[in-house]
Protein backbone atom coordinates (compact mmCIF):
# COMPACT_ATOMS: atom_id res chain seq x y z
CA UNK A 1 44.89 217.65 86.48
CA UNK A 2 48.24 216.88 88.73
CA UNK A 3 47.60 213.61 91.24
CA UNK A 4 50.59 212.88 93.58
CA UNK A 5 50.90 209.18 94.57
CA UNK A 6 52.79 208.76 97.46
CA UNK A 7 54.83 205.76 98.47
CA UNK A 8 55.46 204.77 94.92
CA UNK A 9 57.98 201.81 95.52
CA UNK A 10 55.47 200.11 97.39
CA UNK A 11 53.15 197.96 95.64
CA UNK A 12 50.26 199.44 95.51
CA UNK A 13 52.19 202.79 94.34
CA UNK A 14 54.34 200.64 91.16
CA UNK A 15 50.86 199.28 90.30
CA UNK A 16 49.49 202.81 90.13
CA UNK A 17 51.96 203.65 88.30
CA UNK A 18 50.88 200.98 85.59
CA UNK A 19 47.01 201.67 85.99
CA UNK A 20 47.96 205.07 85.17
CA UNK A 21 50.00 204.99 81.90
CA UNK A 22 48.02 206.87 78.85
CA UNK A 23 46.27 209.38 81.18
CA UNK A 24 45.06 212.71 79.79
CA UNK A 25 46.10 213.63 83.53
CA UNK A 26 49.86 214.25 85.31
CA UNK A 27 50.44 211.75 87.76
CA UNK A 28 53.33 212.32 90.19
CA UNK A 29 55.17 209.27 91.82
CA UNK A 30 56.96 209.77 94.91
CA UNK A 31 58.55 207.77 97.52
CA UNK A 32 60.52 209.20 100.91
CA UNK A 33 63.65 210.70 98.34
CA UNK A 34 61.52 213.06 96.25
CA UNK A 35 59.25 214.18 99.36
CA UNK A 36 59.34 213.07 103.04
CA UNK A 37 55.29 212.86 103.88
CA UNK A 38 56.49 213.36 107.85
CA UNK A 39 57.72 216.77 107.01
CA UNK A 40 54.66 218.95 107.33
CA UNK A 41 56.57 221.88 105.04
CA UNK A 42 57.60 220.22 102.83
CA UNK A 43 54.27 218.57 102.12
CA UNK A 44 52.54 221.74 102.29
CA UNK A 45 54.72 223.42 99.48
CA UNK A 46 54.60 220.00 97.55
CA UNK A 47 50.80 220.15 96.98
CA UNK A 48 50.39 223.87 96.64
CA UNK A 49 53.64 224.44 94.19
CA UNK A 50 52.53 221.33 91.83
CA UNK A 51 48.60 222.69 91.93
CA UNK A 52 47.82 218.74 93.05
CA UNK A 53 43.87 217.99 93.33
CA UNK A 54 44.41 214.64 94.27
CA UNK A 55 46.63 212.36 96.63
CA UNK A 56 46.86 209.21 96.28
CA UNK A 57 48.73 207.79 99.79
CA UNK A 58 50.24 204.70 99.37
CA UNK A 59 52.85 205.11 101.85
CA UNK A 60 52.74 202.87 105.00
CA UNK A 61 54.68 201.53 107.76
CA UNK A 62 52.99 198.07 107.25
CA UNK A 63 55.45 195.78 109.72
CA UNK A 64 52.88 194.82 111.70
CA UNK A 65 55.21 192.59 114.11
CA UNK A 66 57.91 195.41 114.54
CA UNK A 67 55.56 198.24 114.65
CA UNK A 68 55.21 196.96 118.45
CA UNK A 69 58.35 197.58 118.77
CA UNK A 70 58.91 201.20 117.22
CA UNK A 71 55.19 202.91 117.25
CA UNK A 72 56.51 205.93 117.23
CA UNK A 73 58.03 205.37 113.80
CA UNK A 74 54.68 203.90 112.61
CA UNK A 75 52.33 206.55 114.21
CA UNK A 76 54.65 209.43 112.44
CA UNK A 77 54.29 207.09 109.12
CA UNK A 78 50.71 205.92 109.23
CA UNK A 79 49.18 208.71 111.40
CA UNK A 80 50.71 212.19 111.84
CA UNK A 81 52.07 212.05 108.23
CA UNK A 82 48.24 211.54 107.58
CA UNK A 83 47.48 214.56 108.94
CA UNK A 84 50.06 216.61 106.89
CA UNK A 85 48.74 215.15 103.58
CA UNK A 86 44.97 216.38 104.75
CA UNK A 87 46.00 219.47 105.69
CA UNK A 88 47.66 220.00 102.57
CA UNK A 89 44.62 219.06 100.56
CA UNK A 90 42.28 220.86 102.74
CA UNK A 91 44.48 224.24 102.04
CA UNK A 92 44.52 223.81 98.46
CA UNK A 93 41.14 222.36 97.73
CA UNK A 94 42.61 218.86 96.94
CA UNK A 95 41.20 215.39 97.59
CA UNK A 96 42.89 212.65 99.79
CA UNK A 97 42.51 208.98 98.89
CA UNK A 98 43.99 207.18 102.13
CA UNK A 99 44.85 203.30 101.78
CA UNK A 100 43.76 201.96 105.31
CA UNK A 101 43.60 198.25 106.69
CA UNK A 102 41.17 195.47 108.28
CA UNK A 103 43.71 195.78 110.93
CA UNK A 104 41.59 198.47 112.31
CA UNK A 105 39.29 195.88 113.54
CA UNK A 106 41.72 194.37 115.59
CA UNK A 107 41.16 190.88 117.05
CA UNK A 108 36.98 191.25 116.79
CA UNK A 109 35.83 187.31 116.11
CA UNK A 110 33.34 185.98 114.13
CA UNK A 111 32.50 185.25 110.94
CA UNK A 112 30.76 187.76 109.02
CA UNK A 113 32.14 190.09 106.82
CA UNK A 114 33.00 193.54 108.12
CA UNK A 115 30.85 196.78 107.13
CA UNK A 116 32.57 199.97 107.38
CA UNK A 117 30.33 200.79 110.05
CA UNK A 118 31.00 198.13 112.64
CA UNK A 119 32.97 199.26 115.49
CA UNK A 120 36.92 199.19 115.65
CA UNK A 121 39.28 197.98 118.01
CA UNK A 122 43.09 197.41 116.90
CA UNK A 123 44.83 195.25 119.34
CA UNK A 124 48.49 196.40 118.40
CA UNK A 125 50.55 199.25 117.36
CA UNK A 126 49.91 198.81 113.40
CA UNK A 127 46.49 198.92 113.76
CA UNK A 128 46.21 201.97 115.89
CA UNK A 129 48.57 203.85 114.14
CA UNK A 130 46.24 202.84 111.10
CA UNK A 131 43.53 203.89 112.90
CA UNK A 132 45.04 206.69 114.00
CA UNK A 133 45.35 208.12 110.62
CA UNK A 134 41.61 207.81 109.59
CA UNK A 135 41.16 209.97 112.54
CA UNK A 136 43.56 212.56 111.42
CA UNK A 137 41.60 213.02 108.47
CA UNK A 138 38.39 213.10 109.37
CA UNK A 139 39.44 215.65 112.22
CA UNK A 140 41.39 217.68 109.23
CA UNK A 141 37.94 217.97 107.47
CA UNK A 142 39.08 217.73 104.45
CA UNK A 143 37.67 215.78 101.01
CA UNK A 144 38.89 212.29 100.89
CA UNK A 145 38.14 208.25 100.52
CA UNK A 146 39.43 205.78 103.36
CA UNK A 147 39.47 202.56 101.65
CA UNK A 148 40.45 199.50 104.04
CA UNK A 149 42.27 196.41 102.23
CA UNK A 150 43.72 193.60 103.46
CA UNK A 151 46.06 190.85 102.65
CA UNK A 152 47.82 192.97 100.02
CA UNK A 153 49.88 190.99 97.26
CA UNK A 154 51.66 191.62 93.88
CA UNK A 155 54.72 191.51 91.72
CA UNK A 156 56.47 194.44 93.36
CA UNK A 157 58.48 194.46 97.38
CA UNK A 158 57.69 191.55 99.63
CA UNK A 159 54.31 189.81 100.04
CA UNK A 160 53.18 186.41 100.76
CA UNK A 161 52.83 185.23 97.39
CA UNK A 162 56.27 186.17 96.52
CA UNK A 163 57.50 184.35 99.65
CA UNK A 164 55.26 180.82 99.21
CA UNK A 165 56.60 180.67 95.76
CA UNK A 166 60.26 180.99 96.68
CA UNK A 167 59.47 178.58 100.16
CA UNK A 168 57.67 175.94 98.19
CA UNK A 169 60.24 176.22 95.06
CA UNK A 170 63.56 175.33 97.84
CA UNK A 171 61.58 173.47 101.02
CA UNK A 172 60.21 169.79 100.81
CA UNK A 173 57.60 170.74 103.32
CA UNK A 174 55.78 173.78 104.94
CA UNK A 175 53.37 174.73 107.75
CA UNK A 176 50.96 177.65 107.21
CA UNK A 177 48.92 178.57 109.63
CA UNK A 178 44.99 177.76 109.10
CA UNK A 179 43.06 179.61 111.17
CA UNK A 180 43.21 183.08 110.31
CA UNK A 181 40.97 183.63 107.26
CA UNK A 182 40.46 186.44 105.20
CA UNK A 183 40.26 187.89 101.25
CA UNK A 184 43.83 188.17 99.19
CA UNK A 185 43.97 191.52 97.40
CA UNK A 186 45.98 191.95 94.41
CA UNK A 187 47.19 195.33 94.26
CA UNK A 188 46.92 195.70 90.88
CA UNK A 189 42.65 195.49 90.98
CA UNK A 190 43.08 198.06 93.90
CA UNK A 191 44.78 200.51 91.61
CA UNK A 192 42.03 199.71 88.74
CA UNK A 193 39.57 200.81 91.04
CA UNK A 194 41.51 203.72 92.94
CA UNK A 195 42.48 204.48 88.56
CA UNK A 196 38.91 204.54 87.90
CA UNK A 197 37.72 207.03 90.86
CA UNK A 198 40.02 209.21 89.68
CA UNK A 199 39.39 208.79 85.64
CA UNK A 200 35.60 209.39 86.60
CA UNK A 201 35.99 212.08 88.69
CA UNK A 202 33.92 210.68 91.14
CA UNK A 203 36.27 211.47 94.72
CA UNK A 204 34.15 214.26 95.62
CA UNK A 205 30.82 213.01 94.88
CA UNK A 206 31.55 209.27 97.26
CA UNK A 207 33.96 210.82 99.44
CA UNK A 208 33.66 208.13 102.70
CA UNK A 209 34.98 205.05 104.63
CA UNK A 210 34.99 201.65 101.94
CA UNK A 211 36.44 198.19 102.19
CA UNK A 212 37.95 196.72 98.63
CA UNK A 213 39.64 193.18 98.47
CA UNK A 214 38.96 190.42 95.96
CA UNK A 215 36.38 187.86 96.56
CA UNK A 216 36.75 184.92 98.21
CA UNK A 217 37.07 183.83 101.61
CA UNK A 218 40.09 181.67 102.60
CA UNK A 219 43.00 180.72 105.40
CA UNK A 220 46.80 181.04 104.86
CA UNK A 221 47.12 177.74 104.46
CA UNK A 222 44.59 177.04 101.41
CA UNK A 223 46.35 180.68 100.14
CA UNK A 224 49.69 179.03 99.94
CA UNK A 225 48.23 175.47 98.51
CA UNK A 226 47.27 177.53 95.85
CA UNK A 227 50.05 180.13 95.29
CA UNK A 228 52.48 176.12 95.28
CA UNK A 229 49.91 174.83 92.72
CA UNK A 230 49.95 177.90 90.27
CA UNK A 231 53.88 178.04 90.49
CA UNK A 232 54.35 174.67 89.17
CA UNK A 233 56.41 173.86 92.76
CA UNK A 234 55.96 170.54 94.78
CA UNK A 235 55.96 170.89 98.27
CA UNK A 236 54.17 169.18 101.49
CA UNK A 237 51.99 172.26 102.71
CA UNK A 238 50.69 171.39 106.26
CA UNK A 239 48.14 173.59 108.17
CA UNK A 240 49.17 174.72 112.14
CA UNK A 241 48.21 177.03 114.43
CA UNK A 242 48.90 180.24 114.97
CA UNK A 243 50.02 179.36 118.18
CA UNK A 244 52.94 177.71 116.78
CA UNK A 245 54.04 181.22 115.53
CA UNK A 246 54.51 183.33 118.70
CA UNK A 247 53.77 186.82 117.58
CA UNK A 248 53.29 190.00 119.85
CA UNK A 249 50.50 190.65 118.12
CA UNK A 250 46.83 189.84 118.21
CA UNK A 251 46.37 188.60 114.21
CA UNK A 252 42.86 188.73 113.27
CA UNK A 253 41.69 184.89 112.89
CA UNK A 254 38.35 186.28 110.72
CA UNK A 255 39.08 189.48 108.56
CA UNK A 256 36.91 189.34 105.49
CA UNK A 257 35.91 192.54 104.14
CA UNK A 258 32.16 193.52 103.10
CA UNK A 259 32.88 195.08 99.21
CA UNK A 260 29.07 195.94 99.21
CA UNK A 261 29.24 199.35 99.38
CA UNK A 262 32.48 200.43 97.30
CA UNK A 263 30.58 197.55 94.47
CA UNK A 264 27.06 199.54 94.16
CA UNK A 265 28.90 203.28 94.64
CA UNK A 266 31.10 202.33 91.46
CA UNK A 267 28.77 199.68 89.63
CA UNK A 268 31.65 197.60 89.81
CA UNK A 269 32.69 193.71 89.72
CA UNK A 270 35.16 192.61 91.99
CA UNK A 271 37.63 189.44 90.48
CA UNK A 272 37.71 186.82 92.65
CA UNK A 273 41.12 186.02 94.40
CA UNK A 274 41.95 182.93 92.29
CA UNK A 275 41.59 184.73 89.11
CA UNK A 276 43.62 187.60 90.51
CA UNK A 277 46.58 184.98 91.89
CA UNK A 278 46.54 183.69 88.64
CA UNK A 279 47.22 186.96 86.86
CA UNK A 280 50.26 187.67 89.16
CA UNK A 281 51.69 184.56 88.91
CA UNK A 282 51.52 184.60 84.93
CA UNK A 283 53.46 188.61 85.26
CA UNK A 284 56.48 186.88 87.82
């Protein structure tokens, strides 16, 4: 069976690319060079000439703090580019799995962890153009999986644990902001699971709206305590506010994701985040 991953360089994509090695089944990696997802055509002739059943979209405009400055960029990206990919598997009976974000839920407080069912409400341009996509595809009609993550980090591009290690390794002292809390997810357990839908054949037989991150619940700050610890680096890490950061946009202070469902669908366990951070750290 032929699965295209789109978005390859990211880091979700170079960890599916690991996940993947030894597979009785032909994965194809590509990033904007080998196929441009905002060029309907060319997506169209992409999935029917290679006879892909699957799509794996990895591909994202993910900078949340430009994005307000250049939606349009982002909504062709995360939302009409969407809609090529589910067109494309709904005319050649293919399955889309679509990478999605707790940015969908926008600024919502509190402090329970979000079901897939609560309501959404993005309060900047990355999350609607996010949102934007999961609407493209469920308006397509055709067979997929939305799964929402958050907090994405791993060996590959830029990420916050690649930053705190390189801020804490040259700085004497840092301020991270403490109150936004969420879950870490190390993109490598993502592509396990996203590996193991696949493997199983199981994309037709779940085919909904999931949340996957590791478990855990902790702020920015206690994330980069951590991420100094683990590196062996000495630095003074002091929480702030997030007021101290001026942003344009509306970070969610609570954005913990409820695994429940995606856990009993798969009969799966979920690492926590420390044992995950610890993995990554060990590979850089």
């Amino acid at each position: 069976m032929n699965i295209l991953v789109t978005g390859a360089n990211g880091q979700l994509g170079n960890e599916m690319r690991i996940v993947s090695q030894g597979s009785s089944d032909s994965y194809i990696f590509t990033d904007v060079d080998e196929l441009d997802i905002t060029n309907r055509d060319a997506v169209m002739d992409f999935v029917r000439d290679n006879n892909i059943k699957v799509v794996v979209n990895c591909a994202a405009y993910t900078n949340v703090d430009k994005a307000e400055d250049d939606e349009k960029t982002a909504e062709l990206i995360n939302a009409q580019a969407v809609e090529y990919l589910a067109s494309a598997c709904k005319a050649n009976h293919a399955t889309l799995i679509h990478i999605s974000t707790d940015y969908v839920f926008g600024g919502n407080e509190g402090n329970t962890p979000r079901k897939e069912t609560e309501p959404v409400n993005p309060t900047g341009a990355y999350g609607r153009t996010k949102l934007h996509g999961e609407q493209a595809i469920w308006k397509v009609g055709c067979n997929y999986l939305i799964i929402r993550t958050a907090w994405l980090y791993s060996e590959f591009g830029n990420n916050f644990v690649k930053t705190m290690r390189k801020l804490t390794a040259e700085r004497d002292k840092l301020n991270v902001v403490f109150d936004q809390v969420g879950t870490p997810t190390y993109a490598f357990d993502l592509a396990s699971v996203i590996f193991k839908i696949i493997e199983e054949r199981r994309y037709d037989e779940i085919q909904d709206v999931y949340h996957f991150s590791n478990e855990g619940v902790i702020s920015w700050y206690d994330f980069a305590k951590e991420i100094c610890e683990l590196s062996g680096n000495e630095c003074d890490i002091q929480p702030c506010h997030s007021d101290e950061f001026p942003s344009k946009v509306k970070r969610p202070s609570y954005s913990v994701l409820d695994k429940t469902k995606i856990k009993n669908s798969l009969n799966i366990t979920i690492p926590h985040w420390k044992e995950s951070l610890k993995k990554c750290i060990n590979k850089l």
